[in-house]
C-alpha atoms as a PDB file:
ATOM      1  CA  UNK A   1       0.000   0.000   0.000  1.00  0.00           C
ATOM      2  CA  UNK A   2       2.812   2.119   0.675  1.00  0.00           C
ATOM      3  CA  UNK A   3       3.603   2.350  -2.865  1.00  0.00           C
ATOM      4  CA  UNK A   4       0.400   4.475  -3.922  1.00  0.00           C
ATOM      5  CA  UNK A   5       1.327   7.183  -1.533  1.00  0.00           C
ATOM      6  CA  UNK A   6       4.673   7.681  -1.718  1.00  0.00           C
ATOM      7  CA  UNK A   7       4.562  10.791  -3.699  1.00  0.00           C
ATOM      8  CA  UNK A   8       2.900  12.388  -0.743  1.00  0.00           C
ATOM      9  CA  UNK A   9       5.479  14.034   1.670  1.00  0.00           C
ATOM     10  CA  UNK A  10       5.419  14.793   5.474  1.00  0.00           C
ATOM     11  CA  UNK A  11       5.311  18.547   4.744  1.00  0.00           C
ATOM     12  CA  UNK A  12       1.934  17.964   2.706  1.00  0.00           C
ATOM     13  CA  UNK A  13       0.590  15.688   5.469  1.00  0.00           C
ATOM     14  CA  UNK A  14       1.723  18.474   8.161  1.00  0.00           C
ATOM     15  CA  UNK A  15       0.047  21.149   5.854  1.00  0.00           C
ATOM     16  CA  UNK A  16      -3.077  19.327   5.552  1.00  0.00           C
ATOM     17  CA  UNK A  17      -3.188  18.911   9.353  1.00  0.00           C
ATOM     18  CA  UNK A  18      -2.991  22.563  10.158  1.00  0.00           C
ATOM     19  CA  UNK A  19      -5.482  23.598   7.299  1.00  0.00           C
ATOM     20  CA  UNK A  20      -7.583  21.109   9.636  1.00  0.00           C
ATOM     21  CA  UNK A  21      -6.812  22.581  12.789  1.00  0.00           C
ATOM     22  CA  UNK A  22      -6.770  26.226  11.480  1.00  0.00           C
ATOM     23  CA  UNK A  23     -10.837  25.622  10.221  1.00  0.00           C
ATOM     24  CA  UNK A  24     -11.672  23.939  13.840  1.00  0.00           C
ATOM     25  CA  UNK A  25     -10.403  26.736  16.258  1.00  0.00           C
ATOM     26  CA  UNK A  26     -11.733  29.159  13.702  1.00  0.00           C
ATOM     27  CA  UNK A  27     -15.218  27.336  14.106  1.00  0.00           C
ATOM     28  CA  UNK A  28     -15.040  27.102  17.551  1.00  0.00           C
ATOM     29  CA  UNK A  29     -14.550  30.574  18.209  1.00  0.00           C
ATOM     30  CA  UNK A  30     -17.613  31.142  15.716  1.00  0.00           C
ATOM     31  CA  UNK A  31     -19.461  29.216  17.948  1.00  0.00           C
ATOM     32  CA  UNK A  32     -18.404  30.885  21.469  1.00  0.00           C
ATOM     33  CA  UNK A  33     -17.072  27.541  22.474  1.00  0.00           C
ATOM     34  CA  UNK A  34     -14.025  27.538  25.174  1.00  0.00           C
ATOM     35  CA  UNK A  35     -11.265  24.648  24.443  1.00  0.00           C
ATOM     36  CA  UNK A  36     -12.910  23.259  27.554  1.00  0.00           C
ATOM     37  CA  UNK A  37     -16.680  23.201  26.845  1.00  0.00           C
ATOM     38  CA  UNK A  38     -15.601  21.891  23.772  1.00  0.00           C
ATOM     39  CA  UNK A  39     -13.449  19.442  24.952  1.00  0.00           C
ATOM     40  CA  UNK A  40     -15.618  18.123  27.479  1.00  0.00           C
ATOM     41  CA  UNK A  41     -18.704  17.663  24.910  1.00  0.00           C
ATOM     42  CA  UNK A  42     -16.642  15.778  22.871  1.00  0.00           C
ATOM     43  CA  UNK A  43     -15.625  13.404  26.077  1.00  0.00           C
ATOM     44  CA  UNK A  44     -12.453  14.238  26.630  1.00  0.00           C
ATOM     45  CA  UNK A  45     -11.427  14.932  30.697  1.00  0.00           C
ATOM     46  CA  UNK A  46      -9.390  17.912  29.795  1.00  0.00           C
ATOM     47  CA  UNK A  47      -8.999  21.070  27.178  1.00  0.00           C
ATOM     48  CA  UNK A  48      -5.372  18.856  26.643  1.00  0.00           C
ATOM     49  CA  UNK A  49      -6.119  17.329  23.514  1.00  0.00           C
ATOM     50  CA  UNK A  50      -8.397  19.657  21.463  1.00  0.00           C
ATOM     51  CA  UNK A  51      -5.680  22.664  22.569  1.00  0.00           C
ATOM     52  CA  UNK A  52      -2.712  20.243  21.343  1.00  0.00           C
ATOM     53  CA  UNK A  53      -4.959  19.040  18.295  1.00  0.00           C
ATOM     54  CA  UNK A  54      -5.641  22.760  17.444  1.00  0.00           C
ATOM     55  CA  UNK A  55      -1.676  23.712  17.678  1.00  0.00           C
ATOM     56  CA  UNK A  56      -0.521  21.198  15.787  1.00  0.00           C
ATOM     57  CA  UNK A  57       1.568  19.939  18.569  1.00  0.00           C
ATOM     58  CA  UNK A  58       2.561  16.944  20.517  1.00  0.00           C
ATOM     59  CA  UNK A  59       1.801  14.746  17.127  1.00  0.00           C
ATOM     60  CA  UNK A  60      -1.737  15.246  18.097  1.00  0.00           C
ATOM     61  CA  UNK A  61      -4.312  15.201  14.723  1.00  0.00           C
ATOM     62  CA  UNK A  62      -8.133  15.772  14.822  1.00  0.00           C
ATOM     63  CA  UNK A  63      -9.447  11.752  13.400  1.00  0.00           C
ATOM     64  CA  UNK A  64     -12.562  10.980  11.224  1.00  0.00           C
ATOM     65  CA  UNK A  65     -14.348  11.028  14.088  1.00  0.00           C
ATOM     66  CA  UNK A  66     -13.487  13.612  16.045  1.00  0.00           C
ATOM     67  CA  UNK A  67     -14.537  15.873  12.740  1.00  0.00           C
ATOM     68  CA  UNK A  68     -17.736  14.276  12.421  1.00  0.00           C
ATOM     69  CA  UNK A  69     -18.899  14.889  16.091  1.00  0.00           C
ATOM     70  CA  UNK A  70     -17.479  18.455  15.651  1.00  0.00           C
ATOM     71  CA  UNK A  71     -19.695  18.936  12.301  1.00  0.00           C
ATOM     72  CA  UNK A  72     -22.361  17.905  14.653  1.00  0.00           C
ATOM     73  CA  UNK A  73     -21.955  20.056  17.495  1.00  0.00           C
ATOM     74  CA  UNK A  74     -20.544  23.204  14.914  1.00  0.00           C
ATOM     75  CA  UNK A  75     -23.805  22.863  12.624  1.00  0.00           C
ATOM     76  CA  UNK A  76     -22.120  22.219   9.542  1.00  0.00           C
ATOM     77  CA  UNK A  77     -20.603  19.760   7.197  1.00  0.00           C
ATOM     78  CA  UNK A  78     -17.343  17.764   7.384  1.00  0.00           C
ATOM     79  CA  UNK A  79     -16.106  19.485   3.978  1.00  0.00           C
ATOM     80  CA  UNK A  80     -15.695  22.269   5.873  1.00  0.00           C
ATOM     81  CA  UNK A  81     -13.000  21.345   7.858  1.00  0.00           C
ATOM     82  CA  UNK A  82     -10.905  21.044   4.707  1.00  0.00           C
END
Protein backbone atom coordinates (compact mmCIF):
# COMPACT_ATOMS: atom_id res chain seq x y z
CA UNK A 1 0.00 0.00 0.00
CA UNK A 2 2.81 2.12 0.67
CA UNK A 3 3.60 2.35 -2.87
CA UNK A 4 0.40 4.47 -3.92
CA UNK A 5 1.33 7.18 -1.53
CA UNK A 6 4.67 7.68 -1.72
CA UNK A 7 4.56 10.79 -3.70
CA UNK A 8 2.90 12.39 -0.74
CA UNK A 9 5.48 14.03 1.67
CA UNK A 10 5.42 14.79 5.47
CA UNK A 11 5.31 18.55 4.74
CA UNK A 12 1.93 17.96 2.71
CA UNK A 13 0.59 15.69 5.47
CA UNK A 14 1.72 18.47 8.16
CA UNK A 15 0.05 21.15 5.85
CA UNK A 16 -3.08 19.33 5.55
CA UNK A 17 -3.19 18.91 9.35
CA UNK A 18 -2.99 22.56 10.16
CA UNK A 19 -5.48 23.60 7.30
CA UNK A 20 -7.58 21.11 9.64
CA UNK A 21 -6.81 22.58 12.79
CA UNK A 22 -6.77 26.23 11.48
CA UNK A 23 -10.84 25.62 10.22
CA UNK A 24 -11.67 23.94 13.84
CA UNK A 25 -10.40 26.74 16.26
CA UNK A 26 -11.73 29.16 13.70
CA UNK A 27 -15.22 27.34 14.11
CA UNK A 28 -15.04 27.10 17.55
CA UNK A 29 -14.55 30.57 18.21
CA UNK A 30 -17.61 31.14 15.72
CA UNK A 31 -19.46 29.22 17.95
CA UNK A 32 -18.40 30.88 21.47
CA UNK A 33 -17.07 27.54 22.47
CA UNK A 34 -14.03 27.54 25.17
CA UNK A 35 -11.27 24.65 24.44
CA UNK A 36 -12.91 23.26 27.55
CA UNK A 37 -16.68 23.20 26.84
CA UNK A 38 -15.60 21.89 23.77
CA UNK A 39 -13.45 19.44 24.95
CA UNK A 40 -15.62 18.12 27.48
CA UNK A 41 -18.70 17.66 24.91
CA UNK A 42 -16.64 15.78 22.87
CA UNK A 43 -15.63 13.40 26.08
CA UNK A 44 -12.45 14.24 26.63
CA UNK A 45 -11.43 14.93 30.70
CA UNK A 46 -9.39 17.91 29.79
CA UNK A 47 -9.00 21.07 27.18
CA UNK A 48 -5.37 18.86 26.64
CA UNK A 49 -6.12 17.33 23.51
CA UNK A 50 -8.40 19.66 21.46
CA UNK A 51 -5.68 22.66 22.57
CA UNK A 52 -2.71 20.24 21.34
CA UNK A 53 -4.96 19.04 18.30
CA UNK A 54 -5.64 22.76 17.44
CA UNK A 55 -1.68 23.71 17.68
CA UNK A 56 -0.52 21.20 15.79
CA UNK A 57 1.57 19.94 18.57
CA UNK A 58 2.56 16.94 20.52
CA UNK A 59 1.80 14.75 17.13
CA UNK A 60 -1.74 15.25 18.10
CA UNK A 61 -4.31 15.20 14.72
CA UNK A 62 -8.13 15.77 14.82
CA UNK A 63 -9.45 11.75 13.40
CA UNK A 64 -12.56 10.98 11.22
CA UNK A 65 -14.35 11.03 14.09
CA UNK A 66 -13.49 13.61 16.04
CA UNK A 67 -14.54 15.87 12.74
CA UNK A 68 -17.74 14.28 12.42
CA UNK A 69 -18.90 14.89 16.09
CA UNK A 70 -17.48 18.46 15.65
CA UNK A 71 -19.69 18.94 12.30
CA UNK A 72 -22.36 17.90 14.65
CA UNK A 73 -21.95 20.06 17.49
CA UNK A 74 -20.54 23.20 14.91
CA UNK A 75 -23.81 22.86 12.62
CA UNK A 76 -22.12 22.22 9.54
CA UNK A 77 -20.60 19.76 7.20
CA UNK A 78 -17.34 17.76 7.38
CA UNK A 79 -16.11 19.49 3.98
CA UNK A 80 -15.69 22.27 5.87
CA UNK A 81 -13.00 21.35 7.86
CA UNK A 82 -10.90 21.04 4.71
Amino acid sequence: MAKYFSNITEEELEEFHKIVAKNVKRLRLENNQSLMDLSLDLGFRSGSFLGSAEACKNEKHFSLEHLYKLSKAFNVEIEDFF
